[in-house]
PDB file of N, CA and C in Angstrom:
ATOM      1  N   UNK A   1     -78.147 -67.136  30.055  1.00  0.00           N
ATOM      2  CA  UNK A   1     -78.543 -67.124  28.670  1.00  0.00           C
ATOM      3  C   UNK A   1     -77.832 -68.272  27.966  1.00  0.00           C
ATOM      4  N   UNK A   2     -78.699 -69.128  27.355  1.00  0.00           N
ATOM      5  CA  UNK A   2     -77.954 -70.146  26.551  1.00  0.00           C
ATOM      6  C   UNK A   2     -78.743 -70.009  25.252  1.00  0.00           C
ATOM      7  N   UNK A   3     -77.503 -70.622  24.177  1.00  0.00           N
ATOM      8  CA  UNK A   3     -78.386 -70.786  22.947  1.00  0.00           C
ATOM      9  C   UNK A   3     -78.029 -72.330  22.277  1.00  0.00           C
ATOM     10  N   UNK A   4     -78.795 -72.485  21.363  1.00  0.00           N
ATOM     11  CA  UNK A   4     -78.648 -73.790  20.665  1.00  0.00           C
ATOM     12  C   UNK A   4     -78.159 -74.081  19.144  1.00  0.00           C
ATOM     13  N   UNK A   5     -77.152 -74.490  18.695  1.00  0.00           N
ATOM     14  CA  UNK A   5     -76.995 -74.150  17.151  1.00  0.00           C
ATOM     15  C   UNK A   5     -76.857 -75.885  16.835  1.00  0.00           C
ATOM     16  N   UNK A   6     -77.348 -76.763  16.124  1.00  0.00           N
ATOM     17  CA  UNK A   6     -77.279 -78.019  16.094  1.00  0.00           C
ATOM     18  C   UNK A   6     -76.405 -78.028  14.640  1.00  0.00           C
ATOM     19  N   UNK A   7     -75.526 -79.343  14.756  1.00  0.00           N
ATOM     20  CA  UNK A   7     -74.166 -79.657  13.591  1.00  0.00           C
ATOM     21  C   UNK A   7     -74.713 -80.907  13.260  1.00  0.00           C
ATOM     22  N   UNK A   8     -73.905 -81.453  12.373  1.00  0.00           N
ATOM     23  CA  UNK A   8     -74.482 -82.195  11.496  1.00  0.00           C
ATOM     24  C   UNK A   8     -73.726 -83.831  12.322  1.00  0.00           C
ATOM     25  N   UNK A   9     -72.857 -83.293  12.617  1.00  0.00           N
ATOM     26  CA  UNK A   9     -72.226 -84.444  13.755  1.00  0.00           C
ATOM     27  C   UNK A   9     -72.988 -85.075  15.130  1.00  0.00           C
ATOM     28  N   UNK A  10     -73.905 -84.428  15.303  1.00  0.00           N
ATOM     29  CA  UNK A  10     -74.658 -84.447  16.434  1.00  0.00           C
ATOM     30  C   UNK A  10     -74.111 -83.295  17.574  1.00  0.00           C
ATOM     31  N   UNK A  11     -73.188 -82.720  17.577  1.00  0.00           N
ATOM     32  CA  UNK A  11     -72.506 -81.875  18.532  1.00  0.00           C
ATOM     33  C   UNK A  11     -73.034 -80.551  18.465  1.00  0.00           C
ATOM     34  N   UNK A  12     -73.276 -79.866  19.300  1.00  0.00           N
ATOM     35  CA  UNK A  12     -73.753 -77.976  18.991  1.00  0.00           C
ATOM     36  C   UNK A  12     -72.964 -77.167  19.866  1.00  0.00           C
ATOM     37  N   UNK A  13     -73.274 -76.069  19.103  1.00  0.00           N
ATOM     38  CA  UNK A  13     -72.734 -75.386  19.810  1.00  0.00           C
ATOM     39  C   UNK A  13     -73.512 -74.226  20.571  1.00  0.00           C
ATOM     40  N   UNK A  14     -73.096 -74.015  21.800  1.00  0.00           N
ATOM     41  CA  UNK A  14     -73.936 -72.985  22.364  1.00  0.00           C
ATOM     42  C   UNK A  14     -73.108 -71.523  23.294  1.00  0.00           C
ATOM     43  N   UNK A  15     -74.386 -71.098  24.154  1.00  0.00           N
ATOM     44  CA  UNK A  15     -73.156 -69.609  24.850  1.00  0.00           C
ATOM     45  C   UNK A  15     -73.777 -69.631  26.130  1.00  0.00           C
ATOM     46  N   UNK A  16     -72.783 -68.933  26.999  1.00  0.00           N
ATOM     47  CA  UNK A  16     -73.988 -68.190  27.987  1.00  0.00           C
ATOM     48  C   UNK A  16     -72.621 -67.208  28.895  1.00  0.00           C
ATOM     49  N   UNK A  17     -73.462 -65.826  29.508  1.00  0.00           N
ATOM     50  CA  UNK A  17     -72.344 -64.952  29.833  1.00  0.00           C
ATOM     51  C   UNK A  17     -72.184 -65.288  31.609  1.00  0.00           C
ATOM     52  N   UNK A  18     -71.179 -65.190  31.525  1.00  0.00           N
ATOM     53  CA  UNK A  18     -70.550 -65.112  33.157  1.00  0.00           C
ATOM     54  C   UNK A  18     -70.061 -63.520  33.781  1.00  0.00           C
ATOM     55  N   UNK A  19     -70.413 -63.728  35.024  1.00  0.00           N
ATOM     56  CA  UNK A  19     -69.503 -62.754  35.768  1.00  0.00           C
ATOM     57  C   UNK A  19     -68.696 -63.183  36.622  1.00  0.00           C
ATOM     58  N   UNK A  20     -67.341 -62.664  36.174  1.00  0.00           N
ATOM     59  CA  UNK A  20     -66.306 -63.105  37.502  1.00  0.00           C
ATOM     60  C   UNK A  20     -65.434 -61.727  38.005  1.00  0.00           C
ATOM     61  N   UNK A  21     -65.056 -62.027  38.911  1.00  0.00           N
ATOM     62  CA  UNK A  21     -64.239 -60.780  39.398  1.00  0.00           C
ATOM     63  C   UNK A  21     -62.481 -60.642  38.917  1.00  0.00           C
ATOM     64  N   UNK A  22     -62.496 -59.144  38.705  1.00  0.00           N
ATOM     65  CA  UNK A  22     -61.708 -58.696  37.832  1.00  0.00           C
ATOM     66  C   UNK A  22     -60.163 -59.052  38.306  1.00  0.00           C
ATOM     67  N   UNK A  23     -59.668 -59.425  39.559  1.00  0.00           N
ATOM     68  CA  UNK A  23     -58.928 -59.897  40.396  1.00  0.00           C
ATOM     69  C   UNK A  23     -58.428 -61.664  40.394  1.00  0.00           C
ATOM     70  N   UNK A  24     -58.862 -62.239  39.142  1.00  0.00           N
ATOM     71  CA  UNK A  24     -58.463 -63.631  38.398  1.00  0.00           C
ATOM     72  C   UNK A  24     -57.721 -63.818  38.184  1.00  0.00           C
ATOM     73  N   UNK A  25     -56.667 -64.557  38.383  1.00  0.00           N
ATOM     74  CA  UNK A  25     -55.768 -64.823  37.206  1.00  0.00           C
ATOM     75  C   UNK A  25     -56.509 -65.557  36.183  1.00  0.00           C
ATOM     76  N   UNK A  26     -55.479 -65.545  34.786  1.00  0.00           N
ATOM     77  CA  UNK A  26     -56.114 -66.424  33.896  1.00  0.00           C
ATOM     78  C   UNK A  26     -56.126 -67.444  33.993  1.00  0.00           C
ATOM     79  N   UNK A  27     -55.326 -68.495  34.232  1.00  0.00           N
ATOM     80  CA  UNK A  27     -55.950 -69.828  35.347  1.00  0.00           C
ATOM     81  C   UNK A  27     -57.341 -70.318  35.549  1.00  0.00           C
ATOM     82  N   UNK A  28     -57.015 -68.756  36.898  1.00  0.00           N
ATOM     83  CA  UNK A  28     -58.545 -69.254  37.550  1.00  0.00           C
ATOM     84  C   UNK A  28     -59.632 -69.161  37.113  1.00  0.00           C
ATOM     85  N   UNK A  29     -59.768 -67.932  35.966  1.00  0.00           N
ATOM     86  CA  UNK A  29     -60.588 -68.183  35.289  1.00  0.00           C
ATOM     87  C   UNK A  29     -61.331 -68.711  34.410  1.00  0.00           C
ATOM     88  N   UNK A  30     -59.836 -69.534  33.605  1.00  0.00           N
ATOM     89  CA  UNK A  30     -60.439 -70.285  32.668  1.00  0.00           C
ATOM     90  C   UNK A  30     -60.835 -71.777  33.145  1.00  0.00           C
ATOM     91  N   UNK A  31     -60.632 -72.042  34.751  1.00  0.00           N
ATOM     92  CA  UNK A  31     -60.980 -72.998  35.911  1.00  0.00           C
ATOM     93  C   UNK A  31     -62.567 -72.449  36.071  1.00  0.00           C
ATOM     94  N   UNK A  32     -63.170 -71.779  36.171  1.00  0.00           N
ATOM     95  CA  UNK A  32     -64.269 -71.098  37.013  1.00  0.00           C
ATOM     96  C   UNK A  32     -64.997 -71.396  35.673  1.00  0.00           C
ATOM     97  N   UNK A  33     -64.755 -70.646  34.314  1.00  0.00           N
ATOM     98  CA  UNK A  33     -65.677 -71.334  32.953  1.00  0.00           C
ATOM     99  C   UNK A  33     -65.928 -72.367  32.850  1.00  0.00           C
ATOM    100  N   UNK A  34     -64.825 -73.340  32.643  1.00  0.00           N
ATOM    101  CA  UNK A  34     -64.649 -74.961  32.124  1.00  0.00           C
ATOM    102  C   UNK A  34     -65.624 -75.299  33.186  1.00  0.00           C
ATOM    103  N   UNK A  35     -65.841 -75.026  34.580  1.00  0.00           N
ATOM    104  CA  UNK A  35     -66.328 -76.105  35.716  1.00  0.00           C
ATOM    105  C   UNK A  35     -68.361 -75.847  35.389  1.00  0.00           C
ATOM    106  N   UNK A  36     -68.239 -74.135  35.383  1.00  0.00           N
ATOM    107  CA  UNK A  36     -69.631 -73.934  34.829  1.00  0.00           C
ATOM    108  C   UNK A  36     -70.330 -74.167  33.449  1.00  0.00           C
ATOM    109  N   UNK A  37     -69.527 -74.441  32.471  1.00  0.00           N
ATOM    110  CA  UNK A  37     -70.048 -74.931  31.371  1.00  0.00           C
ATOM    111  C   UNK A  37     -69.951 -76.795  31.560  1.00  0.00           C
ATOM    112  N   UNK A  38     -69.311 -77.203  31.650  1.00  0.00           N
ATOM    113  CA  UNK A  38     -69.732 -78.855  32.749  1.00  0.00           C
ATOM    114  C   UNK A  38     -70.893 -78.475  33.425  1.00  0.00           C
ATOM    115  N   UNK A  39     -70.736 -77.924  34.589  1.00  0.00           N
ATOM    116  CA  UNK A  39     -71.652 -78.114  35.085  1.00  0.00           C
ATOM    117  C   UNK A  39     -73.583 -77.896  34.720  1.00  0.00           C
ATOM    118  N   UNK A  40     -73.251 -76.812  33.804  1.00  0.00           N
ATOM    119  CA  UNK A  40     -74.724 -76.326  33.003  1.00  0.00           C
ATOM    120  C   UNK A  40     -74.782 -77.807  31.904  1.00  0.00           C
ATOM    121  N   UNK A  41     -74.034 -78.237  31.216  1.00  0.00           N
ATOM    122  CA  UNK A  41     -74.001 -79.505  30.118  1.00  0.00           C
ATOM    123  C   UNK A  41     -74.739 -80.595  30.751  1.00  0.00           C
ATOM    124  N   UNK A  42     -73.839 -80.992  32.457  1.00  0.00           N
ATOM    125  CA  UNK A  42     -74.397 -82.204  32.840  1.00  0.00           C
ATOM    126  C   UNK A  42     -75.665 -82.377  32.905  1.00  0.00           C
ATOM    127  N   UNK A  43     -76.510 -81.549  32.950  1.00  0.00           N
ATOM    128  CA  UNK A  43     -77.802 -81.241  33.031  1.00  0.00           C
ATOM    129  C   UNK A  43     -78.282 -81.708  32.052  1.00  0.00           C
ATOM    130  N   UNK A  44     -78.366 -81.773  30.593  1.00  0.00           N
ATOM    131  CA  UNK A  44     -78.621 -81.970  29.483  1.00  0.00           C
ATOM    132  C   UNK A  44     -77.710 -83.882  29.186  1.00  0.00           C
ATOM    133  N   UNK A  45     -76.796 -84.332  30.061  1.00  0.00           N
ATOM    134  CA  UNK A  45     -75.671 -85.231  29.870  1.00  0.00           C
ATOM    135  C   UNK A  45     -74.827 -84.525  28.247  1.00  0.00           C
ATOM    136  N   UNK A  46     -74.266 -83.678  28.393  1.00  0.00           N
ATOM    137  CA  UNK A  46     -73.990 -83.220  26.984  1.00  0.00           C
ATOM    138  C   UNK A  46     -72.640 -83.182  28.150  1.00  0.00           C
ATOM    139  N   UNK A  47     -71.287 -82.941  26.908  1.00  0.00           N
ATOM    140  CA  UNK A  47     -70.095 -82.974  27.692  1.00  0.00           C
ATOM    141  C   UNK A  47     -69.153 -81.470  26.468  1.00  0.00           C
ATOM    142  N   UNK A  48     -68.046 -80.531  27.238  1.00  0.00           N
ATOM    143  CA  UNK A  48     -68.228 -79.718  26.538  1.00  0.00           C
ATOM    144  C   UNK A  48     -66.663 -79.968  25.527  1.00  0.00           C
ATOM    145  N   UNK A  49     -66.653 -79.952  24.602  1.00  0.00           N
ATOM    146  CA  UNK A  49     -65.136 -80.512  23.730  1.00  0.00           C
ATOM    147  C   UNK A  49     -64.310 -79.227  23.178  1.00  0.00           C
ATOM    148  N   UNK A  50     -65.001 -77.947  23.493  1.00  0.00           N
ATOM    149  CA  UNK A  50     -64.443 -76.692  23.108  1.00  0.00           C
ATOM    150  C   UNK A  50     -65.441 -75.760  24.009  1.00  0.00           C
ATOM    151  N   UNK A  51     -64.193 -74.927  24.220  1.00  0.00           N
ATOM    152  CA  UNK A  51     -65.046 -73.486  25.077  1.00  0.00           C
ATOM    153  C   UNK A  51     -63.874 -72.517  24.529  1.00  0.00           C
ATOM    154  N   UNK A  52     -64.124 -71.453  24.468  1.00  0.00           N
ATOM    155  CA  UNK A  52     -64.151 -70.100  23.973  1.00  0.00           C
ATOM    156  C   UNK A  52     -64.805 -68.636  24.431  1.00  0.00           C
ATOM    157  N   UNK A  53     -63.863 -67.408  24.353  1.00  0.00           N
ATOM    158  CA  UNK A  53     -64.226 -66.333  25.082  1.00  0.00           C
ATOM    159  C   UNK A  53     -64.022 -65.644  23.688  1.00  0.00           C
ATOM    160  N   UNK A  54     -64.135 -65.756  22.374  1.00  0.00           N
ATOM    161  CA  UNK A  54     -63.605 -65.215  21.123  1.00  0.00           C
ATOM    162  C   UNK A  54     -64.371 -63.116  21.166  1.00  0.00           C
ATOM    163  N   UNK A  55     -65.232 -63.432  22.180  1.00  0.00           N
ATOM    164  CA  UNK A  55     -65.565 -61.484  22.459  1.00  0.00           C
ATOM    165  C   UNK A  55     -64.501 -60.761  23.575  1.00  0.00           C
ATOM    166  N   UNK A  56     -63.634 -61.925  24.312  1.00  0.00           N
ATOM    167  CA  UNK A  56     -63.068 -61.445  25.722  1.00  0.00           C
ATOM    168  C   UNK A  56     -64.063 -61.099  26.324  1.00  0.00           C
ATOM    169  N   UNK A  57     -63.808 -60.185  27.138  1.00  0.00           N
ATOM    170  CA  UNK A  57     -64.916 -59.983  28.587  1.00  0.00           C
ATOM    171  C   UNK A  57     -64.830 -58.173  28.240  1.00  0.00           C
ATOM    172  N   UNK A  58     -66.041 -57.925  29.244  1.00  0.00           N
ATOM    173  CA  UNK A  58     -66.376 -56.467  29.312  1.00  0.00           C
ATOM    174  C   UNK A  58     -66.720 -56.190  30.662  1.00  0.00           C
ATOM    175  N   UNK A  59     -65.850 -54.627  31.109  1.00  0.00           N
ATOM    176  CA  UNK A  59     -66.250 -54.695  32.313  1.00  0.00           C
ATOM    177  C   UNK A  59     -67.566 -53.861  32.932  1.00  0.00           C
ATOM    178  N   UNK A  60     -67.613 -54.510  33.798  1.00  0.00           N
ATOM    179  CA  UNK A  60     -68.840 -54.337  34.054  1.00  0.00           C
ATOM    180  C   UNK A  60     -69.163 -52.579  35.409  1.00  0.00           C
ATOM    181  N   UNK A  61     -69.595 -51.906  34.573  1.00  0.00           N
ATOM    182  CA  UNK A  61     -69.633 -50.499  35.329  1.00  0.00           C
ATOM    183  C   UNK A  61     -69.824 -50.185  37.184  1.00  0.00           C
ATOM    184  N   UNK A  62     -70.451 -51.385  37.568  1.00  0.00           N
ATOM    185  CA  UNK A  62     -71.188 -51.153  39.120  1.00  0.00           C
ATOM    186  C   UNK A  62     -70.814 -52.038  39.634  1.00  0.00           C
ATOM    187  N   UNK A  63     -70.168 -53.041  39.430  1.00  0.00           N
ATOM    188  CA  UNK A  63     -69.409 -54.081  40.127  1.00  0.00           C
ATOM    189  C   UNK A  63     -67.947 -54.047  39.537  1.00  0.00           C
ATOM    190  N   UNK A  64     -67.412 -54.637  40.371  1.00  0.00           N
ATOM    191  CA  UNK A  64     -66.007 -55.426  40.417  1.00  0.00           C
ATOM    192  C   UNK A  64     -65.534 -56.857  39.498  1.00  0.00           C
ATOM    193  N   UNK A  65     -66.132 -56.987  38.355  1.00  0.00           N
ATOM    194  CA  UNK A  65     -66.410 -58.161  37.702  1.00  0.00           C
ATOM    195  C   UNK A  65     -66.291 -57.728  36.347  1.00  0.00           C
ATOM    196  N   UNK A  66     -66.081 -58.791  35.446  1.00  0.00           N
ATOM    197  CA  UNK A  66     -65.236 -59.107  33.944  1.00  0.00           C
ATOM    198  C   UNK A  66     -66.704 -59.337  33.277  1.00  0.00           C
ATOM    199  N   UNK A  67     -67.518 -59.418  32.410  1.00  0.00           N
ATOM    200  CA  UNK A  67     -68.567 -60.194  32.048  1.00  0.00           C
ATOM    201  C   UNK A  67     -67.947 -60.603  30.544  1.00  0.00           C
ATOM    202  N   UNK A  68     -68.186 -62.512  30.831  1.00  0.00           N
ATOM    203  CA  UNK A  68     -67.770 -63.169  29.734  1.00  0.00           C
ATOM    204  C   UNK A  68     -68.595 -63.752  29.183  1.00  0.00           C
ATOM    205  N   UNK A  69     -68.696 -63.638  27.729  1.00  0.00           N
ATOM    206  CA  UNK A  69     -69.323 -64.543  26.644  1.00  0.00           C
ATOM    207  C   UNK A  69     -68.741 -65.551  26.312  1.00  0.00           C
ATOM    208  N   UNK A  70     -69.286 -66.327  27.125  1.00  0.00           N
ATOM    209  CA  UNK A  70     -68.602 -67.955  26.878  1.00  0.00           C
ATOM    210  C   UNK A  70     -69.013 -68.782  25.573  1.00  0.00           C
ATOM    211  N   UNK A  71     -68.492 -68.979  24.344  1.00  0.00           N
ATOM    212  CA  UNK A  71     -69.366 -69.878  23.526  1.00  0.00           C
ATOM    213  C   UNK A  71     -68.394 -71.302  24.000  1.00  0.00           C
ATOM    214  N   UNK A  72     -69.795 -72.502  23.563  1.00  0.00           N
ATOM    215  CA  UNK A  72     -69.002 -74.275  23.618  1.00  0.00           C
ATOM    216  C   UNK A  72     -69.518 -74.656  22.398  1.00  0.00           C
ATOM    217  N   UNK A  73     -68.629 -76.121  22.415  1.00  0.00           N
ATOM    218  CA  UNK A  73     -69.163 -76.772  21.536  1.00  0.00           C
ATOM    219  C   UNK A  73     -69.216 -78.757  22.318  1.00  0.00           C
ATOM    220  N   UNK A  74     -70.256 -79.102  21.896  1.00  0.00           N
ATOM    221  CA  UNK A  74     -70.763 -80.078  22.851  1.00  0.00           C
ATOM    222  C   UNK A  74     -69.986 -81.479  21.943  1.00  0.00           C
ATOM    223  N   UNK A  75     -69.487 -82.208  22.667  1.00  0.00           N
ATOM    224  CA  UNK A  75     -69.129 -83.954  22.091  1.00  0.00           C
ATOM    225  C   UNK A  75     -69.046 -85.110  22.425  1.00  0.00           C
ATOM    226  N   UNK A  76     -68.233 -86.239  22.366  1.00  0.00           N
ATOM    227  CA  UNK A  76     -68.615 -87.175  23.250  1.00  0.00           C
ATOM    228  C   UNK A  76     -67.883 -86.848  25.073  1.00  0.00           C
ATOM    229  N   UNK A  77     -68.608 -87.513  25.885  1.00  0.00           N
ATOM    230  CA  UNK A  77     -68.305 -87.734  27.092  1.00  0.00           C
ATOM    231  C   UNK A  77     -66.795 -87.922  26.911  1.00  0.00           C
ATOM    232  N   UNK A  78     -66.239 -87.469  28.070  1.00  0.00           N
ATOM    233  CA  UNK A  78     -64.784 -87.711  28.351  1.00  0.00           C
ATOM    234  C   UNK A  78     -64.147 -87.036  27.811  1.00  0.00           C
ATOM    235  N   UNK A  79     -64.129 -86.311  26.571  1.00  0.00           N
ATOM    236  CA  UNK A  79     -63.056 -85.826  25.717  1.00  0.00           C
ATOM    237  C   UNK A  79     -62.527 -84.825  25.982  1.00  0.00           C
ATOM    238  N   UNK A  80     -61.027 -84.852  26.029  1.00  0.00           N
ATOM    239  CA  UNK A  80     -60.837 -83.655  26.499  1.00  0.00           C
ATOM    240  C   UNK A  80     -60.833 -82.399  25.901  1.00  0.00           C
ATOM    241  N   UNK A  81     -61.173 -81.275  26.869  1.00  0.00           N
ATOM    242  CA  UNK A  81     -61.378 -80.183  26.173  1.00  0.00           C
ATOM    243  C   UNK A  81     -60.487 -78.769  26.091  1.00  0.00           C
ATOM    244  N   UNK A  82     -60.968 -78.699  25.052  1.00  0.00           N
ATOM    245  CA  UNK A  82     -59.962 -77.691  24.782  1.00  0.00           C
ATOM    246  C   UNK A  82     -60.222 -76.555  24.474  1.00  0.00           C
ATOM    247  N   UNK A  83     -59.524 -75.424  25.123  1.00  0.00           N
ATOM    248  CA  UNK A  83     -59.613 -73.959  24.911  1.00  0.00           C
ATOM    249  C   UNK A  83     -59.299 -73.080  23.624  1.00  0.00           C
ATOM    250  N   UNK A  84     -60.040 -72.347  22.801  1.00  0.00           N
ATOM    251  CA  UNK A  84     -59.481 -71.849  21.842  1.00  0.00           C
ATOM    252  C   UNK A  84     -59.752 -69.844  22.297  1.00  0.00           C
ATOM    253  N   UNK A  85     -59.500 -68.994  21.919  1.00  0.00           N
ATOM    254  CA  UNK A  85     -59.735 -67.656  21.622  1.00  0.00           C
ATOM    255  C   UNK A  85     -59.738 -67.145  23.217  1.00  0.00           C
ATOM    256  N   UNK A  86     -59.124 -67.291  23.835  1.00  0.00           N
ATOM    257  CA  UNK A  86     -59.166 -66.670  25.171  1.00  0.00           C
ATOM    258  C   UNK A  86     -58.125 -65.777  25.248  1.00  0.00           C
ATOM    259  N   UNK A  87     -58.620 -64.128  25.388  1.00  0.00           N
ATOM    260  CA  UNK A  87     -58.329 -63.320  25.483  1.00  0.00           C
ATOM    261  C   UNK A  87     -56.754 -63.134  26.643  1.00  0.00           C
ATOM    262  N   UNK A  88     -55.557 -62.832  26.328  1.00  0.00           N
ATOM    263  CA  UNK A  88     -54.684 -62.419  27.516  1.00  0.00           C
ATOM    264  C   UNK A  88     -54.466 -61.519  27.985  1.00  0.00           C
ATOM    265  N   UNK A  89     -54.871 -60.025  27.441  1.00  0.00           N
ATOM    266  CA  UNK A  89     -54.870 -58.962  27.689  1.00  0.00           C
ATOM    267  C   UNK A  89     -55.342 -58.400  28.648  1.00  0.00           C
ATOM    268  N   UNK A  90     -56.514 -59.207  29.254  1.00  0.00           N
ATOM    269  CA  UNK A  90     -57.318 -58.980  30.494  1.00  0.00           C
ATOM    270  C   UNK A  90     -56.523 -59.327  31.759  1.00  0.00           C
ATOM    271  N   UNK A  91     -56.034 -60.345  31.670  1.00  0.00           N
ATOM    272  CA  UNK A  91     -54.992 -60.732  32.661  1.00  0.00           C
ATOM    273  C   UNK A  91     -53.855 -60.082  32.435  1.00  0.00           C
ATOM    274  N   UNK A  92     -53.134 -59.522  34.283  1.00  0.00           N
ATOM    275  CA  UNK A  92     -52.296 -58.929  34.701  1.00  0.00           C
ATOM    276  C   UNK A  92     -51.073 -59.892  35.230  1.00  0.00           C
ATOM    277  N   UNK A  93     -52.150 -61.045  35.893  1.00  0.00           N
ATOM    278  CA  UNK A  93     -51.576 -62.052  36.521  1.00  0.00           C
ATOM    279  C   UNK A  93     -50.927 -63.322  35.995  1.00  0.00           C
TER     280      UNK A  93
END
């Protein structure tokens, strides 16, 4: 699921939910987001300058997995990006 919200900068912002397994550290997870929101962007050549979990994750009843609402926000190529609202409570590790 992705969505589209367009800024006046040219940059937008968008979402889409992940499942990862509940056995992450926070690290790895916030490794496993960053690489799939790149990787869904490059598609578009959009590059991502903010990512965010500002719902945390919910777990998911029949699997072994976290489900995250990832929102981004898109900018120039290269820039580095940066994490805001990521939940620590979920992590043990």
């Amino acid at each position: 699921m992705k969505g589209r919200i367009v800024s006046l900068d040219g940059g937008r912002w968008g979402h889409l939910t992940m499942h990862l397994p509940k056995n992450l550290t926070r690290d790895e997870t916030k490794r496993r987001i960053k690489a799939e929101v790149k990787r869904i962007l490059s598609e578009t050549g959009e590059w991502p300058v903010v990512i965010g979990c500002p719902q945390g994750a919910h777990e998911h009843s029949l699997t072994e997995t976290y489900v995250w609402f990832v929102e981004y926000r898109t900018g120039p190529v290269g820039q580095e990006t940066r994490w805001r609202d990521m939940p620590a409570h979920i992590h043990s590790k």
